[in-house]
N, C-alpha and C. Protein backbone atom coordinates (compact mmCIF):
# COMPACT_ATOMS: atom_id res chain seq x y z
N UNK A 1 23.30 263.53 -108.31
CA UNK A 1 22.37 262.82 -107.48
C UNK A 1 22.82 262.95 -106.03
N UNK A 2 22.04 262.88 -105.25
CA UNK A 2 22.64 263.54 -103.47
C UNK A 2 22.73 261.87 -103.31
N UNK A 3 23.53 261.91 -102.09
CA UNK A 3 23.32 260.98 -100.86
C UNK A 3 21.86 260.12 -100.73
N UNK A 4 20.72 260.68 -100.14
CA UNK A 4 19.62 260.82 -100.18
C UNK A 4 19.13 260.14 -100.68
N UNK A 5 19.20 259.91 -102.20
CA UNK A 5 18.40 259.42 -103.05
C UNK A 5 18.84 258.51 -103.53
N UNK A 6 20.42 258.44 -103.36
CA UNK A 6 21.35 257.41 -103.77
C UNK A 6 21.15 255.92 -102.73
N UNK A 7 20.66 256.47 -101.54
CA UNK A 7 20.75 255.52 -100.30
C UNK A 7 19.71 254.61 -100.71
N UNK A 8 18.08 255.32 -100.76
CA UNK A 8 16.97 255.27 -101.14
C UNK A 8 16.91 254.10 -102.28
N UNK A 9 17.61 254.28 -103.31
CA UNK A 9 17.73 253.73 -104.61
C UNK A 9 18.35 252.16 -104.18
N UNK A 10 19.36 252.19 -103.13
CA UNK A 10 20.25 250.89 -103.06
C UNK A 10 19.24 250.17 -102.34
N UNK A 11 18.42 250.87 -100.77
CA UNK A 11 17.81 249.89 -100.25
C UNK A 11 16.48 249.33 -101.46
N UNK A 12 15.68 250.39 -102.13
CA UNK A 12 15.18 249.32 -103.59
C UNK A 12 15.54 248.37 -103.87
N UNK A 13 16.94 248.40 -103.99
CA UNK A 13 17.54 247.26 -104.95
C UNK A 13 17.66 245.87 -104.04
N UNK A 14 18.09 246.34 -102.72
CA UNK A 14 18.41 245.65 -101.69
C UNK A 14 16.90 244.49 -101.35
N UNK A 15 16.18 245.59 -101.28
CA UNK A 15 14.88 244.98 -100.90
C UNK A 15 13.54 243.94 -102.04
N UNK A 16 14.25 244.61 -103.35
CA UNK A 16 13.88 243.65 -104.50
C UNK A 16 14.55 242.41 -104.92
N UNK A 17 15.71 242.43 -104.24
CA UNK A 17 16.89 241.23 -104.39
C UNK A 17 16.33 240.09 -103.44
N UNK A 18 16.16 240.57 -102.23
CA UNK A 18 15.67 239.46 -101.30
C UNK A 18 14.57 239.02 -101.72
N UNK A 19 13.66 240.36 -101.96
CA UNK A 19 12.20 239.33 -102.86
C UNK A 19 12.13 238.46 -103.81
N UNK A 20 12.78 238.76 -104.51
CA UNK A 20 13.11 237.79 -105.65
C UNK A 20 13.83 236.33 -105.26
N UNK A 21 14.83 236.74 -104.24
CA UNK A 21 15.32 235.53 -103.73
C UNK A 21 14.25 234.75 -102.87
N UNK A 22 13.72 235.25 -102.37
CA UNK A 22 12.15 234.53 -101.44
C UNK A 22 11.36 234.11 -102.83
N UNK A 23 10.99 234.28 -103.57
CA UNK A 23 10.03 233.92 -104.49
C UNK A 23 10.54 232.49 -105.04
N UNK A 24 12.08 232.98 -105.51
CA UNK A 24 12.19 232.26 -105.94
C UNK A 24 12.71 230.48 -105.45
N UNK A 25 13.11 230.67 -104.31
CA UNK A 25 12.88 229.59 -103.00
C UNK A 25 11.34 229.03 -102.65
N UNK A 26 10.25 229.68 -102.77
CA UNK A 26 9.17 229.24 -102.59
C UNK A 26 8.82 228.68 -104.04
N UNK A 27 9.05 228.94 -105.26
CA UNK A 27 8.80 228.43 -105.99
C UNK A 27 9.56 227.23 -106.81
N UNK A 28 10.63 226.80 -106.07
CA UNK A 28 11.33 225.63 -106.69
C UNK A 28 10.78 224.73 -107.05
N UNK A 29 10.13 224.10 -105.94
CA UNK A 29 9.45 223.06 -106.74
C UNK A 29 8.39 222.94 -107.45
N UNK A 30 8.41 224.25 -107.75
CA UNK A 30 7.75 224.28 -109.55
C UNK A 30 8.28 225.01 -110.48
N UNK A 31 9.60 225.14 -110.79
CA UNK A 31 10.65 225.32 -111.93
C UNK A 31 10.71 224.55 -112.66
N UNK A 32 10.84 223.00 -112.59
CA UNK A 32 10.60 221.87 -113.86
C UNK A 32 9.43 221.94 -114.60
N UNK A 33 8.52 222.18 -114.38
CA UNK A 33 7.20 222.46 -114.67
C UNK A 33 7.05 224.12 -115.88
N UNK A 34 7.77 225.13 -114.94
CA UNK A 34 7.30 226.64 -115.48
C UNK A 34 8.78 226.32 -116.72
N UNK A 35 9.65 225.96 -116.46
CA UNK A 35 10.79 225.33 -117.31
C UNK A 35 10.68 224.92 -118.69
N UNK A 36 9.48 223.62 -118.21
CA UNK A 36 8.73 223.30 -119.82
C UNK A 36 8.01 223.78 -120.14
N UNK A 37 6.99 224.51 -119.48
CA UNK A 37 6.28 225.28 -120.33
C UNK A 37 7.19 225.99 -121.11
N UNK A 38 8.31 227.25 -120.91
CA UNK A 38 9.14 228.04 -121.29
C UNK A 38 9.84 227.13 -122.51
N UNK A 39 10.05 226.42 -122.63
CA UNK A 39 11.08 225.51 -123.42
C UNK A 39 9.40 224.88 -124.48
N UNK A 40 8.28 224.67 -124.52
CA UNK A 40 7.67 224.25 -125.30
C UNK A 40 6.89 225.98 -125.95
N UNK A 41 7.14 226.96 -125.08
CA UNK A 41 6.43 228.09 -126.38
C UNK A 41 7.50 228.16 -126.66
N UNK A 42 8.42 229.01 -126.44
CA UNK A 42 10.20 229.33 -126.78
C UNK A 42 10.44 228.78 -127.90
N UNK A 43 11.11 227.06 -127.65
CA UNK A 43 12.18 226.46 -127.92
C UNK A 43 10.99 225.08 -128.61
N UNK A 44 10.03 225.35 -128.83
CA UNK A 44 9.19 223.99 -128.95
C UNK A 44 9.89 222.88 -129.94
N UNK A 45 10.37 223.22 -131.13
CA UNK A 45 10.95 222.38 -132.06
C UNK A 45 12.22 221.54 -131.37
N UNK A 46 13.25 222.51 -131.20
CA UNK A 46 14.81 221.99 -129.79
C UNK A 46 13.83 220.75 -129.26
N UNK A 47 12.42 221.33 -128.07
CA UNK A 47 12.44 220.80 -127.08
C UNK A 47 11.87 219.11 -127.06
N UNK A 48 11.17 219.23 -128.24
CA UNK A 48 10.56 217.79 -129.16
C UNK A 48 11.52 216.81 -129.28
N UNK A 49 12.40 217.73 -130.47
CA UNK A 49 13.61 216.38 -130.97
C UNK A 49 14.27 216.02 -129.63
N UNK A 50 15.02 216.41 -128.70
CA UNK A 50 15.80 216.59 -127.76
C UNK A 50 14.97 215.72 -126.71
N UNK A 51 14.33 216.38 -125.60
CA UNK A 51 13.96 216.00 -124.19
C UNK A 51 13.08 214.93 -124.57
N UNK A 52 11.95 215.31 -125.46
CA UNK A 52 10.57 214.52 -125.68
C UNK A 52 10.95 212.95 -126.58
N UNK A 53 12.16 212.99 -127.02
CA UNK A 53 12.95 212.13 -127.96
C UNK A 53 13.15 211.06 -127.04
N UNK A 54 14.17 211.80 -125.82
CA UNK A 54 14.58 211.04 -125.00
C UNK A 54 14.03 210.25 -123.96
N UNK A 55 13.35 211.47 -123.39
CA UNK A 55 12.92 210.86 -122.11
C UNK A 55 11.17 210.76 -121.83
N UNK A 56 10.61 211.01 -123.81
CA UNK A 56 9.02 210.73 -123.00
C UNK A 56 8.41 211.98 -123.00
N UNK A 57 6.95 211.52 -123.11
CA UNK A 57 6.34 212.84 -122.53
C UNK A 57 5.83 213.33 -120.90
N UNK A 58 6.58 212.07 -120.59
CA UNK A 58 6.99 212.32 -118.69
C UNK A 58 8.10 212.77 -118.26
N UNK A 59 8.67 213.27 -118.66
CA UNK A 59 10.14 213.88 -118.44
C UNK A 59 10.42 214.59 -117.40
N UNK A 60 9.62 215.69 -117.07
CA UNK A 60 8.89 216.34 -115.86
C UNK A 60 8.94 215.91 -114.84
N UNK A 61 8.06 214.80 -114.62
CA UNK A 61 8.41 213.88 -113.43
C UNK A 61 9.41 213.35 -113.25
N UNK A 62 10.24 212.97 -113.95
CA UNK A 62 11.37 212.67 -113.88
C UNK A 62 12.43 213.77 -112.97
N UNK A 63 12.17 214.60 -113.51
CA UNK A 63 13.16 215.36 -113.31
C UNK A 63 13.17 216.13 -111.85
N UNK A 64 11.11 216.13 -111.76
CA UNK A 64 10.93 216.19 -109.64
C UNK A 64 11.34 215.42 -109.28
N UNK A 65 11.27 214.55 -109.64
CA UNK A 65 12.11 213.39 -108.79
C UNK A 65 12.88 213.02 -107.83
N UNK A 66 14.10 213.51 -109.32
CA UNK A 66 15.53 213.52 -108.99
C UNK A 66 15.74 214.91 -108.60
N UNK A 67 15.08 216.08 -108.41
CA UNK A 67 15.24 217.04 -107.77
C UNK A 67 15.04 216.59 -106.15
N UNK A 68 13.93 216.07 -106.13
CA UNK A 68 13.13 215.98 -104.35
C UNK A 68 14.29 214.64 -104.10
N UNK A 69 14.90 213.99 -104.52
CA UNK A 69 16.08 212.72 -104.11
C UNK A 69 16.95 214.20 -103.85
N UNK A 70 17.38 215.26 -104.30
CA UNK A 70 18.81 215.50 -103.82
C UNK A 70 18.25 216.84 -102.91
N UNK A 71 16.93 216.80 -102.62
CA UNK A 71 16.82 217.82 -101.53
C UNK A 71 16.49 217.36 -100.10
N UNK A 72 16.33 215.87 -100.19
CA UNK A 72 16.13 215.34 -99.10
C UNK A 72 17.47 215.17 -98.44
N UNK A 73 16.98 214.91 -96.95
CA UNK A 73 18.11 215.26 -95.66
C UNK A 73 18.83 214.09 -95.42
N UNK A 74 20.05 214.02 -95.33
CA UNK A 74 20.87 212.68 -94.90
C UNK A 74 19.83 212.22 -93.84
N UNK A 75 20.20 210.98 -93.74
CA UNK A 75 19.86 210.00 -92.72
C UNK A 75 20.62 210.43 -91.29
N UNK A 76 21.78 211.07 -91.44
CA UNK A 76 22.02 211.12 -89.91
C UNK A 76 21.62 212.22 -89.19
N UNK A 77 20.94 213.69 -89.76
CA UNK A 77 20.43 214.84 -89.24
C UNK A 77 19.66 214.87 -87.82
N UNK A 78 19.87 215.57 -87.11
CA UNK A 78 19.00 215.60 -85.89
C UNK A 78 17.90 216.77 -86.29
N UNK A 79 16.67 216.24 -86.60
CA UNK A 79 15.39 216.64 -86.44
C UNK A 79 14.67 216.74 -85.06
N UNK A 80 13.92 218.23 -84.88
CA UNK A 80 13.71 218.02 -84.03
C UNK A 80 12.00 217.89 -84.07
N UNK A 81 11.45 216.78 -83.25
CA UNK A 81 9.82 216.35 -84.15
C UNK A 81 9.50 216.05 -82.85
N UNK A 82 8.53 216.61 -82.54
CA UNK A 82 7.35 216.35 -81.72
C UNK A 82 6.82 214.89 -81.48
N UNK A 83 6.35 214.74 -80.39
CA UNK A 83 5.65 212.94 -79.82
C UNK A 83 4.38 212.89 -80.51
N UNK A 84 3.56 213.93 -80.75
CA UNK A 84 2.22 214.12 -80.82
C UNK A 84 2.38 214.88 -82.67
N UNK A 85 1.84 214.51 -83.36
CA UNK A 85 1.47 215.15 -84.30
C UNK A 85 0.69 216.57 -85.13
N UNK A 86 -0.13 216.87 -83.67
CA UNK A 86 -0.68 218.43 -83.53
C UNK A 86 0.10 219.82 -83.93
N UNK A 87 -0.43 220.84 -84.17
CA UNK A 87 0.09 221.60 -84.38
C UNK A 87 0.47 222.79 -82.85
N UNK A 88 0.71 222.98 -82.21
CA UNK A 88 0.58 223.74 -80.88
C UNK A 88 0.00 225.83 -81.58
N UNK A 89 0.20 225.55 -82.97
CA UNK A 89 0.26 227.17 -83.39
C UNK A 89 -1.44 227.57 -83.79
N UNK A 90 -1.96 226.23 -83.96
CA UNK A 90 -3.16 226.55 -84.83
C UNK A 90 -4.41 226.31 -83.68
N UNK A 91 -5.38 226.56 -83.46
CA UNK A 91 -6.74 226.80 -82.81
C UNK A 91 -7.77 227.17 -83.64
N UNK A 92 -8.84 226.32 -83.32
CA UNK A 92 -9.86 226.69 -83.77
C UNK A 92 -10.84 226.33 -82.76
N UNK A 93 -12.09 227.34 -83.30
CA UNK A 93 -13.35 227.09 -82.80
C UNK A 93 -14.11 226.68 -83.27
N UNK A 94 -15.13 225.91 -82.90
CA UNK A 94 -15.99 224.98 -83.72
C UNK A 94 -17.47 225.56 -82.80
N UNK A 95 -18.57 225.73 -83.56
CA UNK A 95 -19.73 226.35 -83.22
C UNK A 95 -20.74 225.25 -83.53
N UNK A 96 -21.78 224.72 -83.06
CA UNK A 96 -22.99 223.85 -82.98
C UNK A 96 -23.91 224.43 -83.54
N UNK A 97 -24.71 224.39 -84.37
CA UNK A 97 -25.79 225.78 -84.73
C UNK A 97 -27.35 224.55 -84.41
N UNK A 98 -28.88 225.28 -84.10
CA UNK A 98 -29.55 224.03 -83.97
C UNK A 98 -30.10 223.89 -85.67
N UNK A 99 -30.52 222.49 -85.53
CA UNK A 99 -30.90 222.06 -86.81
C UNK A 99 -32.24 222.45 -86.66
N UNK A 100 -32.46 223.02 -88.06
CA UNK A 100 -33.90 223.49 -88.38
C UNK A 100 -35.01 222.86 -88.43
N UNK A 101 -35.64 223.38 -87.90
CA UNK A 101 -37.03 222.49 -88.32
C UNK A 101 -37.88 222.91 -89.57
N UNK A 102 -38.28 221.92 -90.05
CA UNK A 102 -39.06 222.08 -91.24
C UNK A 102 -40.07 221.74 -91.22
N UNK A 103 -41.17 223.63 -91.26
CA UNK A 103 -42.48 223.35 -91.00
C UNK A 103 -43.24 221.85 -92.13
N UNK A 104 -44.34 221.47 -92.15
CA UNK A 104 -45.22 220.60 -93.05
C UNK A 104 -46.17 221.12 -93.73
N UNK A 105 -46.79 222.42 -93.25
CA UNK A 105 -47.36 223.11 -93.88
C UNK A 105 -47.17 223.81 -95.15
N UNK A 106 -45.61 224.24 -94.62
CA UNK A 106 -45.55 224.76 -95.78
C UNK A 106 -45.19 223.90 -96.71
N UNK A 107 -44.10 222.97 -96.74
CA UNK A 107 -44.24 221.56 -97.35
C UNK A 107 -45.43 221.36 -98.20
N UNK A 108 -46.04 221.19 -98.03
CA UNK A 108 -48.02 221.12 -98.40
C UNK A 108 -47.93 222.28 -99.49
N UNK A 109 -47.58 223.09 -99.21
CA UNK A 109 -47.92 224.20 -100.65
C UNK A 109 -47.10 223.98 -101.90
N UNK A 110 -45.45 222.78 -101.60
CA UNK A 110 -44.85 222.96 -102.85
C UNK A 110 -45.61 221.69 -103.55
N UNK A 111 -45.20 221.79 -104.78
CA UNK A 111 -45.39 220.59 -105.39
C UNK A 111 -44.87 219.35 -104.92
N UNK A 112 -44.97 218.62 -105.52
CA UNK A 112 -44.57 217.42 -104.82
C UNK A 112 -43.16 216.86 -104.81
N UNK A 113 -42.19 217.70 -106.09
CA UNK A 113 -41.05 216.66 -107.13
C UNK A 113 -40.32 217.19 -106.02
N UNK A 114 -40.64 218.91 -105.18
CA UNK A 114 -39.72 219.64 -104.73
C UNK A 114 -39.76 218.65 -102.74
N UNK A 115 -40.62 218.20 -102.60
CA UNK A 115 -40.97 218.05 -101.37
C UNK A 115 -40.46 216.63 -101.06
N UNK A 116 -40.22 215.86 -102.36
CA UNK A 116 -39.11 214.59 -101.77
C UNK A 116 -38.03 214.98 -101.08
N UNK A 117 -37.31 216.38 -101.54
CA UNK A 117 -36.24 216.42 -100.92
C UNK A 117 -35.99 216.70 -99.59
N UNK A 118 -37.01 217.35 -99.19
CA UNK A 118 -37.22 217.47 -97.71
C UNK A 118 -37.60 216.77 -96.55
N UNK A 119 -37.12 216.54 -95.65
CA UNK A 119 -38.00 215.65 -94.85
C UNK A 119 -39.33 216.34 -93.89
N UNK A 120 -40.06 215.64 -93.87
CA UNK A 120 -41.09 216.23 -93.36
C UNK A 120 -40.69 216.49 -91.59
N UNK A 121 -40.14 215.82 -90.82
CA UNK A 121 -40.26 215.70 -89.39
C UNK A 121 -38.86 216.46 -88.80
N UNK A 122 -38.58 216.58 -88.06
CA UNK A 122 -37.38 217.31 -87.24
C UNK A 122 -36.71 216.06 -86.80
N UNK A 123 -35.37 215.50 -87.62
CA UNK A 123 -35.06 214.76 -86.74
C UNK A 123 -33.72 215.36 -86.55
N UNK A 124 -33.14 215.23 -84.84
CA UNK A 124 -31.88 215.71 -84.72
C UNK A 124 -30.86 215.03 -84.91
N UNK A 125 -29.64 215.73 -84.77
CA UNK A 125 -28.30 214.58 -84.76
C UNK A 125 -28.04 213.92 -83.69
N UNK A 126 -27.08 212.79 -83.98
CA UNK A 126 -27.19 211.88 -83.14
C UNK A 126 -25.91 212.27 -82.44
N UNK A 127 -26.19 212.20 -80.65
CA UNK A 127 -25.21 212.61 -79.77
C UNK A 127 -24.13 211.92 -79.56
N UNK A 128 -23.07 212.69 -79.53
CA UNK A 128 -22.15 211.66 -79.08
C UNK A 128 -21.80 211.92 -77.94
């Protein structure tokens, strides 16, 4: 095998390692969850007598719980948090469109069950 291909092959490995490590950081807090599922097709009989014995068929929650208690930050950390609650990253635009008018005429041609739902007159929104 050359150099070349050998290099090629490590950054693969290199670059599937971190992914996996990113995935699997974004998905922690839902491992207790994908956990039991795994442990009730798997292990379903174990997982009955054992967990479901003990602790319920809430166990789960339990166990976020006491996960989210030991991922939270001491009390003495310096956070650094904004006065204002806004986001400074996000923008949007917001567009007015006019409200339609709804001829009466044509109104007049549906039946009637369909024409409650409509209002007959143009009324606009109210300004602020």
């Amino acid at each position: 095998m050359s150099t070349k291909k050998y290099i090629q092959i490590i950054q693969k490995a290199i670059v599937c390692l971190f992914l996996f490590m990113y995935a699997t950081i974004m998905f922690r807090p839902a491992m207790p969850y994908v956990a039991d599922v795994v442990a009730h097709v798997l292990f379903f009989k174990d997982h009955m007598l054992t967990v479901h014995a003990h602790n319920g068929k809430y166990h789960v929650h339990a166990e976020v719980a006491e996960a989210a208690k030991k991922n939270l930050t001491e009390k003495g950390t310096n956070t650094t948090r904004k006065d204002t609650p806004g986001s400074d990253h996000i923008f949007t635009t917001t567009y007015t469109l006019p409200t339609p008018i709804i001829y009466t005429k044509w109104l007049a041609a549906l039946p009637s069950s369909t024409t409650n739902i409509f209002l007959p007159h143009h009324f606009p929104p109210p300004r602020i």
